[in-house]
C-alpha atoms as a PDB file:
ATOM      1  CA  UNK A   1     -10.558 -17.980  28.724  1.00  0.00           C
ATOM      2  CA  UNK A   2      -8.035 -15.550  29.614  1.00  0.00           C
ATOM      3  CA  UNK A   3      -4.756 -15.931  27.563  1.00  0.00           C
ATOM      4  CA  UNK A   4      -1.523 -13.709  28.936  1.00  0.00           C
ATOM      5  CA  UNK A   5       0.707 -15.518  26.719  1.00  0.00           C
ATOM      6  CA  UNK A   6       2.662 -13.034  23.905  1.00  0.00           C
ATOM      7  CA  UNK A   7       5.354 -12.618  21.718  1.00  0.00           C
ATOM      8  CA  UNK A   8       7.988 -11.032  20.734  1.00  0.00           C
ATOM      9  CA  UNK A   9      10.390 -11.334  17.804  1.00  0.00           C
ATOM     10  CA  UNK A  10       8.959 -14.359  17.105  1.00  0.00           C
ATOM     11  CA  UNK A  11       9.519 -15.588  20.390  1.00  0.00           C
ATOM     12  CA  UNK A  12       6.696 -17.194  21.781  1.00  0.00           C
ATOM     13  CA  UNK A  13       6.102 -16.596  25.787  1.00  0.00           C
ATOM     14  CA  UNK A  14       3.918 -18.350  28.032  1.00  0.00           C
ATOM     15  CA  UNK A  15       3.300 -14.971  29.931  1.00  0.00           C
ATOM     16  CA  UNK A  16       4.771 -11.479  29.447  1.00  0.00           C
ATOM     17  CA  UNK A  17       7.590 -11.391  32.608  1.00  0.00           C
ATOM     18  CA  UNK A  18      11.064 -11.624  31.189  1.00  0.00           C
ATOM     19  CA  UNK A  19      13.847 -11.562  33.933  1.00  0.00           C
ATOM     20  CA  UNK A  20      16.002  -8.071  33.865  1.00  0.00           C
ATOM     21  CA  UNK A  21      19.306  -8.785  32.937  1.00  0.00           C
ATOM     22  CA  UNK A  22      21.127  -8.375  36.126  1.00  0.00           C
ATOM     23  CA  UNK A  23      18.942 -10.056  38.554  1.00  0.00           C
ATOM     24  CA  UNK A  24      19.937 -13.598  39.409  1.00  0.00           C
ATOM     25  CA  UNK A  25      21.672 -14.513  35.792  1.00  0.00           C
ATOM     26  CA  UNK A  26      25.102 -15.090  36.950  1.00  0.00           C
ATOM     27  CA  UNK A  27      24.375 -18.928  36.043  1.00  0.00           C
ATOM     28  CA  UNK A  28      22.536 -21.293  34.317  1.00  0.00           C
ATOM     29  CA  UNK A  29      20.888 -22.879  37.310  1.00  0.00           C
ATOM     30  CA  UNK A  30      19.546 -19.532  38.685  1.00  0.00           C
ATOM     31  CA  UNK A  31      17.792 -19.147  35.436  1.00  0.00           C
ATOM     32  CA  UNK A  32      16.272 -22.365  35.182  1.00  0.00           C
ATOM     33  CA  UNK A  33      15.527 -21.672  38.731  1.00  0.00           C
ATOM     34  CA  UNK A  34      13.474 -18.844  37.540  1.00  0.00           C
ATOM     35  CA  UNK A  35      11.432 -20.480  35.129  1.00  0.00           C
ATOM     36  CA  UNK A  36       9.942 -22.810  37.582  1.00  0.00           C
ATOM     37  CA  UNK A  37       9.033 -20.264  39.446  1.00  0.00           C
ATOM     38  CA  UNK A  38       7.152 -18.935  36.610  1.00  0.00           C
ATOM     39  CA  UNK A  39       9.125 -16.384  34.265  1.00  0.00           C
ATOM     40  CA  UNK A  40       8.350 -16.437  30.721  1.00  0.00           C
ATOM     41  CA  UNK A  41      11.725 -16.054  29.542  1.00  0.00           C
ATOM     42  CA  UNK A  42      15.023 -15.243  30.725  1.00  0.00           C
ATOM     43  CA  UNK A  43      18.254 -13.147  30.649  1.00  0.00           C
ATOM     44  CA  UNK A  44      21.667 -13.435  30.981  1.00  0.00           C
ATOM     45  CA  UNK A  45      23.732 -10.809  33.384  1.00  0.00           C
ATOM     46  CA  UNK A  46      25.284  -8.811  30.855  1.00  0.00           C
ATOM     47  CA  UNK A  47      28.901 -10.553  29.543  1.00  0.00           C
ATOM     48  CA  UNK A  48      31.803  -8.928  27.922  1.00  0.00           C
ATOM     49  CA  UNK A  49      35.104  -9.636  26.050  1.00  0.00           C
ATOM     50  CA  UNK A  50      37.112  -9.974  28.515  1.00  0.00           C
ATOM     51  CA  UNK A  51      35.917 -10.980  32.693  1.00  0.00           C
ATOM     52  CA  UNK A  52      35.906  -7.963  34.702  1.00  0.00           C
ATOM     53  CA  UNK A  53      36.190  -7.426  38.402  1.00  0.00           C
ATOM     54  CA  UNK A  54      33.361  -4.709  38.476  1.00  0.00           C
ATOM     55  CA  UNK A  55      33.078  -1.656  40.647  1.00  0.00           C
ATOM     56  CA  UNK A  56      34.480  -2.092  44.232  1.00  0.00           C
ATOM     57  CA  UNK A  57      31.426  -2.669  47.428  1.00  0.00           C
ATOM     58  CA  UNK A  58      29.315  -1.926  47.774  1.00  0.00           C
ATOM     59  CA  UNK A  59      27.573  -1.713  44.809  1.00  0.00           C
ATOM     60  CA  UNK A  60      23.901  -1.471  45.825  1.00  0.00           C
ATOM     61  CA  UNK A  61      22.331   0.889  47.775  1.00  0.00           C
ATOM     62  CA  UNK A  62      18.824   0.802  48.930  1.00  0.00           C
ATOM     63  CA  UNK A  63      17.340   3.996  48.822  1.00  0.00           C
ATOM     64  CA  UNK A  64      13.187   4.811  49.783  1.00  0.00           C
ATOM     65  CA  UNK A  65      11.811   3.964  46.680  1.00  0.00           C
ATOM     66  CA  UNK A  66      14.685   1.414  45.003  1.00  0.00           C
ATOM     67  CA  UNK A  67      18.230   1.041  44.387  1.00  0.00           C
ATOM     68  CA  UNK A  68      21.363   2.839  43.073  1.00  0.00           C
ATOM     69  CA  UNK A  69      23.431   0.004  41.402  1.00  0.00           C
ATOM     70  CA  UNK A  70      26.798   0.416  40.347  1.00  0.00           C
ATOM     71  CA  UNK A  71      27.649  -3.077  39.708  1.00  0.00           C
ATOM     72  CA  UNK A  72      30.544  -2.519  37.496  1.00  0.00           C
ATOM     73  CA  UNK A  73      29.705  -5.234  34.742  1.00  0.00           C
ATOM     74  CA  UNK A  74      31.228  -7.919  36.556  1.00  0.00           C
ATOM     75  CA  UNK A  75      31.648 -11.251  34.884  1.00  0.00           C
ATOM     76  CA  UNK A  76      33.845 -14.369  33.939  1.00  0.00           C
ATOM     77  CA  UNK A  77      33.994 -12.926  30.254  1.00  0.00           C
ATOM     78  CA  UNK A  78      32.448 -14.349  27.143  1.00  0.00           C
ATOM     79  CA  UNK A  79      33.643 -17.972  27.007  1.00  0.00           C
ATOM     80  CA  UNK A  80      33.062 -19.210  30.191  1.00  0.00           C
ATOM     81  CA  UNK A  81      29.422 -17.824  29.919  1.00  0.00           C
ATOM     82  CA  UNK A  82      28.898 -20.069  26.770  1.00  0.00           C
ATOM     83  CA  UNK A  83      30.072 -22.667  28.820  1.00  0.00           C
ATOM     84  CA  UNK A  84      27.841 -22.147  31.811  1.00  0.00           C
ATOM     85  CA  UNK A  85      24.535 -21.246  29.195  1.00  0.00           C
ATOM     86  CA  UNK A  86      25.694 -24.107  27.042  1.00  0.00           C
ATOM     87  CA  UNK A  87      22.528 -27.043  27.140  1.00  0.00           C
ATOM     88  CA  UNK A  88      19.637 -24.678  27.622  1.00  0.00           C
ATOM     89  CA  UNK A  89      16.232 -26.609  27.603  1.00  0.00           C
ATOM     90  CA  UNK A  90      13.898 -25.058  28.962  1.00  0.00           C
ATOM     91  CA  UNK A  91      10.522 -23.933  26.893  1.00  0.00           C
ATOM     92  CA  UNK A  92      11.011 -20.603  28.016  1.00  0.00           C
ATOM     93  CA  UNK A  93      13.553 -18.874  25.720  1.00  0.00           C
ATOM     94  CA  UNK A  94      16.967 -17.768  26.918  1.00  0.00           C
ATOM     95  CA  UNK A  95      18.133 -13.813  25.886  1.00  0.00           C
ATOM     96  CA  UNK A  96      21.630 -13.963  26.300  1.00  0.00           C
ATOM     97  CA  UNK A  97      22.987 -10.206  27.342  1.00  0.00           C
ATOM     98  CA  UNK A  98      26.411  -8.984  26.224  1.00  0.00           C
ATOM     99  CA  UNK A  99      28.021  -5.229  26.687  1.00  0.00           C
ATOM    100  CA  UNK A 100      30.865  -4.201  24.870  1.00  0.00           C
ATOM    101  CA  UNK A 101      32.976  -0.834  24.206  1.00  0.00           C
ATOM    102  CA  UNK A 102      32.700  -0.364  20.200  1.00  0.00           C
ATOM    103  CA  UNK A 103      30.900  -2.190  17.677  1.00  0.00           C
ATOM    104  CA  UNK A 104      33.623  -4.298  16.509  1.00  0.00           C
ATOM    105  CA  UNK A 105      33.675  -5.832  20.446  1.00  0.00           C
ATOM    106  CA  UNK A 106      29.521  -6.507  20.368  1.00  0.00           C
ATOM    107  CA  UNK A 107      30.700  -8.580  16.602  1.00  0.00           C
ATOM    108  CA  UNK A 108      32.907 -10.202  17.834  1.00  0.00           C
ATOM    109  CA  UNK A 109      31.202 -11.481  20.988  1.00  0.00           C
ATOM    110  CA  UNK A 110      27.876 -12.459  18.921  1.00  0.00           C
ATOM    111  CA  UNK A 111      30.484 -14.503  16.515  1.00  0.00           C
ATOM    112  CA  UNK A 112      31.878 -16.298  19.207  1.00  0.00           C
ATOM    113  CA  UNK A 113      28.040 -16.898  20.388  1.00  0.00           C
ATOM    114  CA  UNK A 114      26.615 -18.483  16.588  1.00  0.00           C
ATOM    115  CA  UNK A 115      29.421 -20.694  16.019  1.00  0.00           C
ATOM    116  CA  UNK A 116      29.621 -22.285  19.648  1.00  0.00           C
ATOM    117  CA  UNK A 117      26.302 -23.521  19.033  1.00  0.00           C
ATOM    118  CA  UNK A 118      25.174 -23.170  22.493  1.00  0.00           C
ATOM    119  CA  UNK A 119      21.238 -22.463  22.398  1.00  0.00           C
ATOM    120  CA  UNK A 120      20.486 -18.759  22.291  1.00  0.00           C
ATOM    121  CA  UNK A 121      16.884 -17.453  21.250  1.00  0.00           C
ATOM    122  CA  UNK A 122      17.680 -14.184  21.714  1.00  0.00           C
ATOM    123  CA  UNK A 123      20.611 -11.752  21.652  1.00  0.00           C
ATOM    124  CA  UNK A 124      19.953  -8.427  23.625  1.00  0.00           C
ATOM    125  CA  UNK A 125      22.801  -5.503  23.184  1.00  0.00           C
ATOM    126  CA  UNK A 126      23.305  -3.222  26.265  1.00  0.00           C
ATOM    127  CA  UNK A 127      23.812  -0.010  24.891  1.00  0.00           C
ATOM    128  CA  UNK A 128      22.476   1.911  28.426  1.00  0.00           C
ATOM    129  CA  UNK A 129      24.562   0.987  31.051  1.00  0.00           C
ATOM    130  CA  UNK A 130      25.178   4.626  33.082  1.00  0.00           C
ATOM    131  CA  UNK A 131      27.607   3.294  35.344  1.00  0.00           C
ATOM    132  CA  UNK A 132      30.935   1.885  33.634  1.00  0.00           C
ATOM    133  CA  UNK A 133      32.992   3.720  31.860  1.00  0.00           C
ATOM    134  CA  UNK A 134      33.917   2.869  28.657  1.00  0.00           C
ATOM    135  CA  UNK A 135      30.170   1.129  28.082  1.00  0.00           C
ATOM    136  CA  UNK A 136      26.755   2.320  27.396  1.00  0.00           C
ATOM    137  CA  UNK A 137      25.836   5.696  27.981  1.00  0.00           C
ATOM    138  CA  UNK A 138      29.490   6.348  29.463  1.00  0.00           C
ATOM    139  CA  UNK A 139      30.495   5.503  25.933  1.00  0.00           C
ATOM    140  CA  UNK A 140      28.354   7.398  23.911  1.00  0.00           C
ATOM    141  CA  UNK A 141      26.178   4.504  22.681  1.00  0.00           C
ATOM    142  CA  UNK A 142      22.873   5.706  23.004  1.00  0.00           C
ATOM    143  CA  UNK A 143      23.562   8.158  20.026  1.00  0.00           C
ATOM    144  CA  UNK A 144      21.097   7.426  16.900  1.00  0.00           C
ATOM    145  CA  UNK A 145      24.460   7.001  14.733  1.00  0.00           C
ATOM    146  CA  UNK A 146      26.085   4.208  17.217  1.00  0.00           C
ATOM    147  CA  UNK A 147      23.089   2.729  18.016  1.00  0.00           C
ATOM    148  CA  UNK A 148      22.327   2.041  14.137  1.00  0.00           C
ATOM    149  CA  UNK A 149      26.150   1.090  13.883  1.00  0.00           C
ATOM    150  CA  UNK A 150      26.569  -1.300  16.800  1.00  0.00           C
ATOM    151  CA  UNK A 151      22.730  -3.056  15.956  1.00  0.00           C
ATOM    152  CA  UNK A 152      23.969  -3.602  12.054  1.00  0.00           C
ATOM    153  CA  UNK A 153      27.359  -4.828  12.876  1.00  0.00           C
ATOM    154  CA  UNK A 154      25.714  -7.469  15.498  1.00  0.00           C
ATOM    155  CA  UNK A 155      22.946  -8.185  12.831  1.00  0.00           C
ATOM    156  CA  UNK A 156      25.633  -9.387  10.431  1.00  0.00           C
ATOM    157  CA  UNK A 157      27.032 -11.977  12.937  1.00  0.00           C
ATOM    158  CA  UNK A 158      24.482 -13.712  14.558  1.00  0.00           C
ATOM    159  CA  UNK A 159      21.024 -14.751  12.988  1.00  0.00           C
ATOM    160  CA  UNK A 160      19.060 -15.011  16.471  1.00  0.00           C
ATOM    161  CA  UNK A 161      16.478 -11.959  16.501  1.00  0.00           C
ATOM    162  CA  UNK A 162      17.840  -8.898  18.216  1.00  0.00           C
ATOM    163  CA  UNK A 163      16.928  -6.727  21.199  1.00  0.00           C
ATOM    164  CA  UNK A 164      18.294  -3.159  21.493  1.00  0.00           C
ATOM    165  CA  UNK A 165      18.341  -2.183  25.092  1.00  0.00           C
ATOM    166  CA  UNK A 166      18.217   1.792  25.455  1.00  0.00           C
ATOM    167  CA  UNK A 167      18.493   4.419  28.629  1.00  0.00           C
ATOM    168  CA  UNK A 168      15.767   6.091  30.403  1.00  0.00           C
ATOM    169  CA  UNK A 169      18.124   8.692  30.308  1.00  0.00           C
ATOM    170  CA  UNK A 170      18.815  10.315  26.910  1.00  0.00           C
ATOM    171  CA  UNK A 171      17.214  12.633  24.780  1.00  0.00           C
ATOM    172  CA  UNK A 172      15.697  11.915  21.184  1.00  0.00           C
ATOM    173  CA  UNK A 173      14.441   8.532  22.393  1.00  0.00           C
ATOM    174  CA  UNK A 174      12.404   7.672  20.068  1.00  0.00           C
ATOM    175  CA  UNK A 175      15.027   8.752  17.479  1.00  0.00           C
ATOM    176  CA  UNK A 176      17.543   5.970  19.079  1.00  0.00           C
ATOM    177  CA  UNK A 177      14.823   3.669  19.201  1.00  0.00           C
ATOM    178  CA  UNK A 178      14.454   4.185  15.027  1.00  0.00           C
ATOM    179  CA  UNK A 179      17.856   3.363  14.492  1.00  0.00           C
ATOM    180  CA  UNK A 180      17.838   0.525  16.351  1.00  0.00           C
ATOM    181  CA  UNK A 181      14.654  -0.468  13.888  1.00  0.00           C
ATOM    182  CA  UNK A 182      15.833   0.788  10.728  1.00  0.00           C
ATOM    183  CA  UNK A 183      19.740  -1.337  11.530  1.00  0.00           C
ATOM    184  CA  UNK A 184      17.610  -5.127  12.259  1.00  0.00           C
ATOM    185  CA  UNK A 185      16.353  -5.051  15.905  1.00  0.00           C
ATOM    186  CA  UNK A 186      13.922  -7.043  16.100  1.00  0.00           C
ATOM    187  CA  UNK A 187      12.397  -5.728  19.711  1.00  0.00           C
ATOM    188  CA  UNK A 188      13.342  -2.791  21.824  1.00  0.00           C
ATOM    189  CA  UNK A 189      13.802  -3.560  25.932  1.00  0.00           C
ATOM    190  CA  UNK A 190      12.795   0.384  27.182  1.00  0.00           C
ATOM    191  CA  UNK A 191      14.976   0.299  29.358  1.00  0.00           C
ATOM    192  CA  UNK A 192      17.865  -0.174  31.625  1.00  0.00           C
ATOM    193  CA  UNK A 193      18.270   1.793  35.126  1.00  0.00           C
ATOM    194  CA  UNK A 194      17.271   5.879  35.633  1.00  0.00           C
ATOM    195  CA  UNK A 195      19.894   8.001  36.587  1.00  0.00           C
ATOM    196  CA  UNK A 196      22.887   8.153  37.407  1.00  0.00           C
ATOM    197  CA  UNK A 197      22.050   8.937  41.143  1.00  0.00           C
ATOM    198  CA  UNK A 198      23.838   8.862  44.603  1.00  0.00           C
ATOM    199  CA  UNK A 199      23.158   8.683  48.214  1.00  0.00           C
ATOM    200  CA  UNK A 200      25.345  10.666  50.980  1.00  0.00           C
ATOM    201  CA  UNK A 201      26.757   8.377  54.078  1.00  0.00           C
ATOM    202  CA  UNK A 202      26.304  11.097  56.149  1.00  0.00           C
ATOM    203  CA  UNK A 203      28.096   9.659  58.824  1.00  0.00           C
ATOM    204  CA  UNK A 204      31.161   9.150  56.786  1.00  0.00           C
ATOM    205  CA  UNK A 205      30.542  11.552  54.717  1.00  0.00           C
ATOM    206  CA  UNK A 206      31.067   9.332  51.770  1.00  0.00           C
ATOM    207  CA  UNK A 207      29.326   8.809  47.892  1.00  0.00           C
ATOM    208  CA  UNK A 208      27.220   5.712  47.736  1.00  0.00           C
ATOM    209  CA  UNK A 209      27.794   3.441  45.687  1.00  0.00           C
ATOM    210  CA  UNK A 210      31.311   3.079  45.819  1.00  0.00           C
ATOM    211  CA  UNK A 211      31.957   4.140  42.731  1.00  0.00           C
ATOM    212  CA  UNK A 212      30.331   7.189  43.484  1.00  0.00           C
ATOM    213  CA  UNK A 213      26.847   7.187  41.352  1.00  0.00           C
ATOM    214  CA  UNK A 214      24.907   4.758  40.164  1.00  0.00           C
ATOM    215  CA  UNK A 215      21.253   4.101  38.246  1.00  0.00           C
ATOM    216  CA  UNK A 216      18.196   3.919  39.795  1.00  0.00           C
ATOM    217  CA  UNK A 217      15.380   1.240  39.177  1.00  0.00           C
ATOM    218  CA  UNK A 218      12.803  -0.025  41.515  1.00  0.00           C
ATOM    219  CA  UNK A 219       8.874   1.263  42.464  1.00  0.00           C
ATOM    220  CA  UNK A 220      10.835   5.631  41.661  1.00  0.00           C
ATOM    221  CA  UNK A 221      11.550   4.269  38.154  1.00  0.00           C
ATOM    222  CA  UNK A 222       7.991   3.179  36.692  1.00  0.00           C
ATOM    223  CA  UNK A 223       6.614   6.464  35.732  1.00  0.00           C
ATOM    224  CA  UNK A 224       9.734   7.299  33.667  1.00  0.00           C
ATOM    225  CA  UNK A 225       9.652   4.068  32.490  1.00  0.00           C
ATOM    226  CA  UNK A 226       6.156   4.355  31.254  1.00  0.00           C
ATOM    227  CA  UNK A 227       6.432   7.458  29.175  1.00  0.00           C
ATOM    228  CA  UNK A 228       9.373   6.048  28.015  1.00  0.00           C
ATOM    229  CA  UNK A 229       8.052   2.960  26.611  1.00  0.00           C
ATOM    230  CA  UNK A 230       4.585   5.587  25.585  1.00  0.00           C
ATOM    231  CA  UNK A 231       7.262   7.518  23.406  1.00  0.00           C
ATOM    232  CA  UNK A 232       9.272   4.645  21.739  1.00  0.00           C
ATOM    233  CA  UNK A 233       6.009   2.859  20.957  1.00  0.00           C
ATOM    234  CA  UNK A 234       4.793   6.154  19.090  1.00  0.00           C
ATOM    235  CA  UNK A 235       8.102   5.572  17.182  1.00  0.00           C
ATOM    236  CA  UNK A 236       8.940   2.512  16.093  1.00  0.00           C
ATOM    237  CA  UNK A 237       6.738  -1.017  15.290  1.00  0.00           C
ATOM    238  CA  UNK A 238       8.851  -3.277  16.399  1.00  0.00           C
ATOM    239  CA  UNK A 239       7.731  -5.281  19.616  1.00  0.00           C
ATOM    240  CA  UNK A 240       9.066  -3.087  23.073  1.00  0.00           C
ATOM    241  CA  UNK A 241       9.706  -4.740  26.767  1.00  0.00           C
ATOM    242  CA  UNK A 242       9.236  -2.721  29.087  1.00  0.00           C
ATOM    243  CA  UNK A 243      11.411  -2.790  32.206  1.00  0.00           C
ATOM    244  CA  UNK A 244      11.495  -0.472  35.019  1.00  0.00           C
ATOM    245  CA  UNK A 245       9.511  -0.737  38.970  1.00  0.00           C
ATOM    246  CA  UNK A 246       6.868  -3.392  37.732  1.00  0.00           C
ATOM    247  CA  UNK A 247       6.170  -5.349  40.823  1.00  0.00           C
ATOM    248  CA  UNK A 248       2.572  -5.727  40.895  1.00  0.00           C
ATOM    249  CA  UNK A 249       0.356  -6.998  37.972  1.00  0.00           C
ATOM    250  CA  UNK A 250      -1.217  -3.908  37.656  1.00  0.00           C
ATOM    251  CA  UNK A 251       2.467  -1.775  36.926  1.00  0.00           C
ATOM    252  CA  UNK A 252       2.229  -4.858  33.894  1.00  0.00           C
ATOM    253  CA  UNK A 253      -0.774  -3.664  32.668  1.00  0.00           C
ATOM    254  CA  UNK A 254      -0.238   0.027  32.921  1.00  0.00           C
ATOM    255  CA  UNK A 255       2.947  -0.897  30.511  1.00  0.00           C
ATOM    256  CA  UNK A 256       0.839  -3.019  28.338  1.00  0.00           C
ATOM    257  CA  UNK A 257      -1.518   0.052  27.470  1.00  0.00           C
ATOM    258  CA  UNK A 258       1.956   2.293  27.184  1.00  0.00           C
ATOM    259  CA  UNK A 259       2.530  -0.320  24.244  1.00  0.00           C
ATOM    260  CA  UNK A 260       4.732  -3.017  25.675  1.00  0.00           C
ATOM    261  CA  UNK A 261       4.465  -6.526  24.495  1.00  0.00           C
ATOM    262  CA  UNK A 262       6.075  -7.983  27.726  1.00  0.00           C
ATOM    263  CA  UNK A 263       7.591  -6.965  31.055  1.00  0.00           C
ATOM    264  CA  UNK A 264      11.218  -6.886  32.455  1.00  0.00           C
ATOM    265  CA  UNK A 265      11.261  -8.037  35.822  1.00  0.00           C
ATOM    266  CA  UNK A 266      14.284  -7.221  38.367  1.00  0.00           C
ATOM    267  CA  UNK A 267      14.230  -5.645  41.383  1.00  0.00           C
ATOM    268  CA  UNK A 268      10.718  -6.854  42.549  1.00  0.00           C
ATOM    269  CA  UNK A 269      11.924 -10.192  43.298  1.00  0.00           C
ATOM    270  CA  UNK A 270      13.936  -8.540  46.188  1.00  0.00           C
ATOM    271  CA  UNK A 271      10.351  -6.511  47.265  1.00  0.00           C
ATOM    272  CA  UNK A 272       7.892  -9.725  46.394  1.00  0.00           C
ATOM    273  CA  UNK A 273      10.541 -13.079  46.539  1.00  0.00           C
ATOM    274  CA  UNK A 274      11.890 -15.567  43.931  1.00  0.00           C
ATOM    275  CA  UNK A 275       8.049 -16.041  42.467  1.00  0.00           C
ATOM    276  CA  UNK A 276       7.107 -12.929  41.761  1.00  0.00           C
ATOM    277  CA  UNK A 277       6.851 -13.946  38.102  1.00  0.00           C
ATOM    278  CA  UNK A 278       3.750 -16.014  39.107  1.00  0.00           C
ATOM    279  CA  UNK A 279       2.765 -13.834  41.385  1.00  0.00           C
ATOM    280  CA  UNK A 280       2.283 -10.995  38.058  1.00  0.00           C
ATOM    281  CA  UNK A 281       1.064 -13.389  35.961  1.00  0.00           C
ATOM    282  CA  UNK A 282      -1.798 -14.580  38.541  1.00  0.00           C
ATOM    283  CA  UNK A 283      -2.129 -10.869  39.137  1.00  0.00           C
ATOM    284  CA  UNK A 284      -2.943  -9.778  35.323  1.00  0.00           C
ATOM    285  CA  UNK A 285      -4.674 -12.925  34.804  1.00  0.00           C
ATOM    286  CA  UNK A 286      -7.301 -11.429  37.445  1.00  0.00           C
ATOM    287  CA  UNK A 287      -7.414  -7.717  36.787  1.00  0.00           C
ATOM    288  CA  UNK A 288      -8.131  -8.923  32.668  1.00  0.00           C
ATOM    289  CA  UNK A 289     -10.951 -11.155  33.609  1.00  0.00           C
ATOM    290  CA  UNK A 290     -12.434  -8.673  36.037  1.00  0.00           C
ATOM    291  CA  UNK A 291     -12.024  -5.851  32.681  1.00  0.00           C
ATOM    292  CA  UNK A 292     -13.470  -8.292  30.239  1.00  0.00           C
ATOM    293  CA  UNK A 293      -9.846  -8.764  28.723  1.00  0.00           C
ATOM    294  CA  UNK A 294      -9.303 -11.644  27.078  1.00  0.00           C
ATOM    295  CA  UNK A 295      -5.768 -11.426  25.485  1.00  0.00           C
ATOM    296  CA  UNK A 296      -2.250  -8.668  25.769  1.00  0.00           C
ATOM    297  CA  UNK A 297      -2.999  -7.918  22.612  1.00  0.00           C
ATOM    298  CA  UNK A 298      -6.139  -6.290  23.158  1.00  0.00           C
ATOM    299  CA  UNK A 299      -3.914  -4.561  25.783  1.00  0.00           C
ATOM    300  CA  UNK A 300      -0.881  -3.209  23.995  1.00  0.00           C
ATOM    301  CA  UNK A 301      -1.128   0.762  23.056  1.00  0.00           C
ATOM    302  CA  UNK A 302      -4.271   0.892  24.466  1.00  0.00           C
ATOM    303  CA  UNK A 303      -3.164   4.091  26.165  1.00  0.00           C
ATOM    304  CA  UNK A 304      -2.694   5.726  22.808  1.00  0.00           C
ATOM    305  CA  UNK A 305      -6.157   6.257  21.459  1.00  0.00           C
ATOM    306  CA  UNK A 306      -5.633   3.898  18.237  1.00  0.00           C
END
């Protein structure tokens, strides 16, 4: 019997593909939409204080081997997403996203989340974002120091179990990825999008995206997200997701043995359509069988020789 449930934070998953923040969680009907067709828990597009327009168009650009995104953090702001997420039912849990430019911001935001008493299993903290300035990376919030800052003031405001989600892009990784530990996350999502990177219109001569860079994920991001998830697993005990160019079941597995506990999914439901969750799932479910594999955990740090 081949079990690919898991868990993480005490969140309990009926298989290991969590939806990327980003990728169809503008509303609570997408997500739900998503479970059906198979994910084993989902996220919300990252929300801050205040709506923002976002970056002007276009803000993906297909390259060869992914995307450049420079989306711009759009979104309706925090309290019309607890209205939209409000009633969540579904078995798989909901990790509701938020961005925000200091830790006061992220407080106040997770506040406004525990007393609205909208259903939220997990709350993950976007502190990678390489695209908007005045968040993430931009900011300065992949630092040890304001990672362990922003994680302890969120920890104090909201009792949900939290997920720290860091950059591909910065040095001292696994250093970040103790602070986040050592402040109350709960589980580390390695990561967010590669870069920054741009494409040339070289008829027009112009910067794509629009806002002239952007991160990179897709099938070019899975080796760097890999080692990445390899280094922070070396560091820290907490559970890790690990998101970056999985598409096919065996990019799932080759995380698992990195020492992930789940996968984030996003830009392969563009490559493979809207059930590519099952599609993974099916896809482990067969390569473990045909390895004698009987559950992720036997899986998870495989790769390091424990």
């Amino acid at each position: 019997m081949i079990d690919i449930s898991t868990e993480l934070a005490g969140l309990k998953l009926g298989n290991p593909t969590i939806l990327a923040s980003g990728i169809l969680g503008v509303t609570k009907k997408e997500l739900e939409q998503c479970v059906k067709n198979g994910v084993g828990a989902a996220t919300t597009k990252s929300v801050t204080i205040e709506p923002r327009k976002g970056h002007e168009t276009p803000v993906i650009v297909e390259t060869p081997s992914g995307f450049l995104n420079a989306v711009g953090i759009s979104n309706a702001g925090i309290d019309e997403a607890i209205k939209e997420f409000s009633g969540w039912k579904s078995k798989s849990p909901l990790i509701f996203n938020i961005a925000g430019k200091n830790a006061d911001e992220l407080s106040s935001m997770a506040k406004k989340i525990s007393s609205s008493g909208i259903r939220v299993d997990a709350l993950e903290i976007a502190l990678s974002c390489p695209h908007t300035p005045g968040f993430g990376t931009l900011a300065g919030q992949s630092s040890p120091e304001a990672t362990k800052e922003i994680i302890r003031a969120v920890k104090q405001s909201i009792s949900v179990p939290i997920i720290a989600k860091l950059s591909p892009s910065v040095s001292a990784l696994g250093e970040v990825a103790k602070a986040a530990e050592s402040a109350g996350a709960s589980a580390i999502n390695m990561g967010n999008t590669a870069g920054p990177g741009m494409v040339i219109d070289i008829e027009r001569k112009a910067k794509l995206p629009s806002f002239g860079f952007g991160g990179l994920s897709g099938p070019a991001m899975k080796p760097i997200a890999v080692r990445c998830v390899y280094d922070v697993y070396e560091a820290v005990k907490i559970p890790i997701i690990g998101t970056g160019g999985v598409t096919y079941g065996k990019d799932a597995i080759e995380m698992f043995m990195a020492g992930a506990s789940a996968v984030g999914v996003g830009s392969a439901v563009y490559y493979r359509g809207p059930k590519v969750f099952s599609k993974i799932s099916n896809e482990i479910s067969e390569w473990m069988e045909s390895h004698d594999y009987s559950s992720i955990k036997e899986l998870v740090g495989a790769a390091h020789g424990r």
